[in-house]
Protein backbone atom coordinates (compact mmCIF):
# COMPACT_ATOMS: atom_id res chain seq x y z
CA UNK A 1 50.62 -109.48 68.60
CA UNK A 2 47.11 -109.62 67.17
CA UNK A 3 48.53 -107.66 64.31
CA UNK A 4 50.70 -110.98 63.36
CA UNK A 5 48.09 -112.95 63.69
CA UNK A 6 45.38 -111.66 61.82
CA UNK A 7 48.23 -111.55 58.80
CA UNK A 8 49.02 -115.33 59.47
CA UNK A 9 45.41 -116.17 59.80
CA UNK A 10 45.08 -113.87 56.54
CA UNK A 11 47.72 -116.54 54.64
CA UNK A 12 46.58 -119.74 56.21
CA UNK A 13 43.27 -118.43 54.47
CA UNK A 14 44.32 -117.72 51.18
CA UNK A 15 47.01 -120.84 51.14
CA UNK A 16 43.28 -122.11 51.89
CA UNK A 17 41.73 -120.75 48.85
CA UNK A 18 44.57 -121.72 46.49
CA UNK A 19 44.43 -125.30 47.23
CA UNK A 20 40.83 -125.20 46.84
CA UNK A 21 41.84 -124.02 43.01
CA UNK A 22 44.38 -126.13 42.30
CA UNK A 23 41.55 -129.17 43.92
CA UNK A 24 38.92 -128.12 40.87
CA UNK A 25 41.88 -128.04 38.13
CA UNK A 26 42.93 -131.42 39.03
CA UNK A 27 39.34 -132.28 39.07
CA UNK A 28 38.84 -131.41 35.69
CA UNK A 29 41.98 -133.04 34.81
CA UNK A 30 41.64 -136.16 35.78
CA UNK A 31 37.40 -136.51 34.38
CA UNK A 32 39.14 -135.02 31.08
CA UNK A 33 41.52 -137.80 31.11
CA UNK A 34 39.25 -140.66 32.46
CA UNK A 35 36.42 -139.29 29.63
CA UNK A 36 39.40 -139.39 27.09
CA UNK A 37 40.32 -142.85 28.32
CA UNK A 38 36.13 -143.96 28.00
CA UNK A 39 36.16 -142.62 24.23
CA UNK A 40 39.20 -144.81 23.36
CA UNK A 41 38.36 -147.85 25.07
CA UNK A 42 34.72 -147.67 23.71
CA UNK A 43 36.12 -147.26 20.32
CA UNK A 44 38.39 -150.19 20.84
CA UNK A 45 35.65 -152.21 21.56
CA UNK A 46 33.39 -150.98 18.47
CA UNK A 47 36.25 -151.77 16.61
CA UNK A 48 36.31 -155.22 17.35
């Protein structure tokens, strides 16, 4: 019994840790994108 739940508690952990990842790619992602989407619309408007 504590055997199973030390392994469950071990995945709920890690499932843990991997969303934490996947959190800071998307992170990255989307301040890539929104810097990307800055640069453009900046040069947009020094275009004008």
């Amino acid at each position: 019994m504590i055997l199973l739940y030390n392994s469950v508690h071990e995945q709920q952990l890690h499932s843990l840790e991997e969303v934490k990842v996947m959190d800071v790619k998307d992170a990255i992602t989307l301040m890539f994108m929104f810097g990307m989407f800055i640069l453009a619309l900046l040069g947009y408007i020094k275009k004008k």
